[in-house]
C-alpha atoms as a PDB file:
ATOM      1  CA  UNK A   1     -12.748  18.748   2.141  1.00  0.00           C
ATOM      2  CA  UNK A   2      -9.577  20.355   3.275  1.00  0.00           C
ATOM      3  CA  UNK A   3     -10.217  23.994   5.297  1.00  0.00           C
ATOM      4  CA  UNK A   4      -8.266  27.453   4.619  1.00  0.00           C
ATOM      5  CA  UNK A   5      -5.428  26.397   6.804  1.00  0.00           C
ATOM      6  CA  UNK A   6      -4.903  22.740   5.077  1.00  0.00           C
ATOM      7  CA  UNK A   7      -5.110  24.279   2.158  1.00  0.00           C
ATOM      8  CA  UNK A   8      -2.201  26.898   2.773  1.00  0.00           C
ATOM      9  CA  UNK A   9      -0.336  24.524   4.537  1.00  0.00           C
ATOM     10  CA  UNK A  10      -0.298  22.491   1.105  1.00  0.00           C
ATOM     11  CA  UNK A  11       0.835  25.124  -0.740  1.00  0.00           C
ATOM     12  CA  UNK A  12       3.082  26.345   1.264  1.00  0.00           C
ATOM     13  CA  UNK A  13       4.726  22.266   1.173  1.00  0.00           C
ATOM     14  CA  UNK A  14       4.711  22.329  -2.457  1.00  0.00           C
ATOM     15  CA  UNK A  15       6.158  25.854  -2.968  1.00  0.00           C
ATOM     16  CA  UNK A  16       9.082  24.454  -0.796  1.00  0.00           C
ATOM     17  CA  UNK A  17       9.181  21.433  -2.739  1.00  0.00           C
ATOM     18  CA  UNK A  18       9.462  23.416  -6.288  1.00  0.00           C
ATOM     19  CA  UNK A  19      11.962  25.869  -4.882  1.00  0.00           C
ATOM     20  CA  UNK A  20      14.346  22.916  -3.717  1.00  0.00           C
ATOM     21  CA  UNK A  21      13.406  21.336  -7.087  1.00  0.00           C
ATOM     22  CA  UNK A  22      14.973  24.647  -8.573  1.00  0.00           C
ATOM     23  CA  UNK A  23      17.744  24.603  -6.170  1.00  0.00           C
ATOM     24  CA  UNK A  24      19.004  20.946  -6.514  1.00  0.00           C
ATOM     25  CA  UNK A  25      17.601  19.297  -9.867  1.00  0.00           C
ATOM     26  CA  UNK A  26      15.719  16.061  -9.738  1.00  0.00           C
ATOM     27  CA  UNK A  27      17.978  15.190  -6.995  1.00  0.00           C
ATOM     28  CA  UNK A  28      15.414  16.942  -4.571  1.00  0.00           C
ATOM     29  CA  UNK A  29      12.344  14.700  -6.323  1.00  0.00           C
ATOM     30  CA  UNK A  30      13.960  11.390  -5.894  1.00  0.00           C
ATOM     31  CA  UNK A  31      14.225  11.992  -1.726  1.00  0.00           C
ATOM     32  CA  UNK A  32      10.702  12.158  -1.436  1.00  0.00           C
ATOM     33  CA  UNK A  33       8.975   9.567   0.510  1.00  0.00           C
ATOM     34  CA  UNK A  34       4.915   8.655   0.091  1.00  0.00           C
ATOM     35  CA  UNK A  35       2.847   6.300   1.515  1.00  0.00           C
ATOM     36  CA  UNK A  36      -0.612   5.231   0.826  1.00  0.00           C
ATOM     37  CA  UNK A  37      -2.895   2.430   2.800  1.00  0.00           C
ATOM     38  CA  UNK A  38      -4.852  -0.428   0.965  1.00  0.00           C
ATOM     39  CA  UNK A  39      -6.862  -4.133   1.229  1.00  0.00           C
ATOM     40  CA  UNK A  40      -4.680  -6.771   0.473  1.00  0.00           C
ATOM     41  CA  UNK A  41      -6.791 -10.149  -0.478  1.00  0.00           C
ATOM     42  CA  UNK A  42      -5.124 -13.209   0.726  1.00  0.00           C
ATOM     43  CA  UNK A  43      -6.794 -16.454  -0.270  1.00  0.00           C
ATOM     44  CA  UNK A  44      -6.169 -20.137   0.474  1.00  0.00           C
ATOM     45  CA  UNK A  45      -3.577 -21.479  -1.334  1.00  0.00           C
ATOM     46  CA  UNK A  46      -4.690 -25.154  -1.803  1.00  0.00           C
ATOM     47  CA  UNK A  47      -8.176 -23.881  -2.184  1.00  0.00           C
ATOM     48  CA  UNK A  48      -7.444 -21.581  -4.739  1.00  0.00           C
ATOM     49  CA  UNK A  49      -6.036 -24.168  -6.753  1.00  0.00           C
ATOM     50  CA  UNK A  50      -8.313 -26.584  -6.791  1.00  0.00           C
ATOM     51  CA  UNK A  51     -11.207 -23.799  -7.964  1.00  0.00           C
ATOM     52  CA  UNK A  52      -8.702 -22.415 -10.927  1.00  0.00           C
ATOM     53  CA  UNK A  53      -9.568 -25.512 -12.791  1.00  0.00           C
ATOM     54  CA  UNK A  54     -10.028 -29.457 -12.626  1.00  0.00           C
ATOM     55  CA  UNK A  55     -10.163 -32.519 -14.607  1.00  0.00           C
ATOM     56  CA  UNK A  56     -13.773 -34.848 -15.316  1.00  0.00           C
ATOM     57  CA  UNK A  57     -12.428 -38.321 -15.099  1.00  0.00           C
ATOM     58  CA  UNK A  58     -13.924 -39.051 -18.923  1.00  0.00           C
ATOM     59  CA  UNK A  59     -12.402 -35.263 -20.125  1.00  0.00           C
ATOM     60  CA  UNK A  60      -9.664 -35.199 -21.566  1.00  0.00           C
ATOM     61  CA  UNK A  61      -9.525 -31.449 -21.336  1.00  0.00           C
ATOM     62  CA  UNK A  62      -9.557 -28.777 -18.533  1.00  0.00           C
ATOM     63  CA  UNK A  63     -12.831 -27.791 -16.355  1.00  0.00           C
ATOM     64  CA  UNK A  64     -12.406 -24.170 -15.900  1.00  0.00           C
ATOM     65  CA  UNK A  65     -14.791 -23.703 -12.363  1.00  0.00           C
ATOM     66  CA  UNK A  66     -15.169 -19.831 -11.152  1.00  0.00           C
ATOM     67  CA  UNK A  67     -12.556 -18.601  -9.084  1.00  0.00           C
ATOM     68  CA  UNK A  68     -13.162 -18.968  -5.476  1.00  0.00           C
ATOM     69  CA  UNK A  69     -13.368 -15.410  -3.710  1.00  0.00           C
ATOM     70  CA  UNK A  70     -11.160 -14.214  -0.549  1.00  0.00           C
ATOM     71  CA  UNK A  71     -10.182 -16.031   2.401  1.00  0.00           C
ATOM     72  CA  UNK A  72     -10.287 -12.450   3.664  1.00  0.00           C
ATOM     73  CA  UNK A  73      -8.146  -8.872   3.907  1.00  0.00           C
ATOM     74  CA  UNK A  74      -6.206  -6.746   5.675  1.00  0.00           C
ATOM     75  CA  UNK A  75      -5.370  -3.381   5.957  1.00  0.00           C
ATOM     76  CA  UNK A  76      -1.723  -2.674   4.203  1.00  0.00           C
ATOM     77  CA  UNK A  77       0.401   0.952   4.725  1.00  0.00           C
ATOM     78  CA  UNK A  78       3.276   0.897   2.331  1.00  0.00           C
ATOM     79  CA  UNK A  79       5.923   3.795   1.873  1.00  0.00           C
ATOM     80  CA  UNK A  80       8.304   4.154  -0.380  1.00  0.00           C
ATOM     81  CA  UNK A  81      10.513   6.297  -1.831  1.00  0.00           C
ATOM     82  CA  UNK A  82      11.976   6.987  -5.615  1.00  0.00           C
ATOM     83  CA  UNK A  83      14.120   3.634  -5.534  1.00  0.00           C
ATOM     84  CA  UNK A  84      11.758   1.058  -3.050  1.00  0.00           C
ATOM     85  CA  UNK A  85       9.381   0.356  -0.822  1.00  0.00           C
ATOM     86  CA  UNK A  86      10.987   1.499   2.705  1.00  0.00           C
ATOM     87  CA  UNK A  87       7.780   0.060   5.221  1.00  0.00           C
ATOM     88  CA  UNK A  88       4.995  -2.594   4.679  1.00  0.00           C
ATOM     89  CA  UNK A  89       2.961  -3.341   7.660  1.00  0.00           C
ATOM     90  CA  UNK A  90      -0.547  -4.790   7.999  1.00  0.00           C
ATOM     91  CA  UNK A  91      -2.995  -3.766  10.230  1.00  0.00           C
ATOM     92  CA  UNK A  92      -4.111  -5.984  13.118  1.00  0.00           C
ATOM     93  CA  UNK A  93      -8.153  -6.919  12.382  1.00  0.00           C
ATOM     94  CA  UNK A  94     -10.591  -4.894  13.697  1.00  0.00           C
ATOM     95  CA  UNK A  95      -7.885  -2.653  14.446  1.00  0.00           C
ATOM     96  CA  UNK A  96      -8.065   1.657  13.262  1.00  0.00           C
ATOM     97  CA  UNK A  97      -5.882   3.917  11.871  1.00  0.00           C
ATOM     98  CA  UNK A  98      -5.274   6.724  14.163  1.00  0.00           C
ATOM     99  CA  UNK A  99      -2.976   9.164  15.602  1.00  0.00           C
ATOM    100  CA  UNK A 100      -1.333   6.764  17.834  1.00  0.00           C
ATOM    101  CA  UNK A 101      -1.127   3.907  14.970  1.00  0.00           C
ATOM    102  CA  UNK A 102       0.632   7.143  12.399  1.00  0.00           C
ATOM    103  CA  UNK A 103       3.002   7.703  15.171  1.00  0.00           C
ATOM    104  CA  UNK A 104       4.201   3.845  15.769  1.00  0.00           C
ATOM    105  CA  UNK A 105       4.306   3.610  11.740  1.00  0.00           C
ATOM    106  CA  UNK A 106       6.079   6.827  11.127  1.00  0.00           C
ATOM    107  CA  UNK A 107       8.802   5.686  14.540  1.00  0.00           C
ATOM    108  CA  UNK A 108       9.215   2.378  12.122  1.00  0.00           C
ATOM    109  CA  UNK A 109       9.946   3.932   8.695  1.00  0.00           C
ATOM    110  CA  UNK A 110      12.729   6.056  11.197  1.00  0.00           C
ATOM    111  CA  UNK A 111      14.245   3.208  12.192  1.00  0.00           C
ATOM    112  CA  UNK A 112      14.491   2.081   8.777  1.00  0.00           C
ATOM    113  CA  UNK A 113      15.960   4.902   7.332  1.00  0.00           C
END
């Protein structure tokens, strides 16, 4: 739950954002950047294809066997922009997201700019 301050703070953002909006058209929209964090499943190739399906040596038709869950996941930040995605890294395991990590990630997306 965001406090008094957060919440001004956010309105304050968006009031700028909707007044440059005004100012410059949709050209103000399309130089905003986002980013959001998320689990990315990654699975065992060869594995995964043998449990999509198989053969019975007397079948002539497909064996459709359960799918075969995760090898695992990792933490993913993306950012993007209007046009692209401008940063993808994945988070080391065991690994937080903290002040420190924001800073090295937001230091990246710089250099990419």
């Amino acid at each position: 739950m965001l406090s008094g301050k957060q919440k001004t703070a956010q309105n304050n953002i968006c009031e700028d954002i909707l007044q440059h909006s005004r100012k410059d058209g949709d050209a103000c929209l399309s130089r905003i950047i986002t980013g959001d964090e998320t689990l990315a499943h990654h699975y065992d190739q060869l594995m995964k294809l043998q449990s999509a399906e198989g053969y019975h040596q007397l079948s002539p038709c497909k064996i459709q066997f359960k799918a075969q869950s995760s090898a695992g996941t990792a933490m993913a930040s993306v950012i993007w922009d209007s046009e692209e995605s401008l940063l993808v890294e994945f988070l080391k395991r065991r690994s937080t997201i903290n002040l420190e990590r924001y800073v090295q990630t937001l230091r990246k997306l710089k250099q990419q700019i």
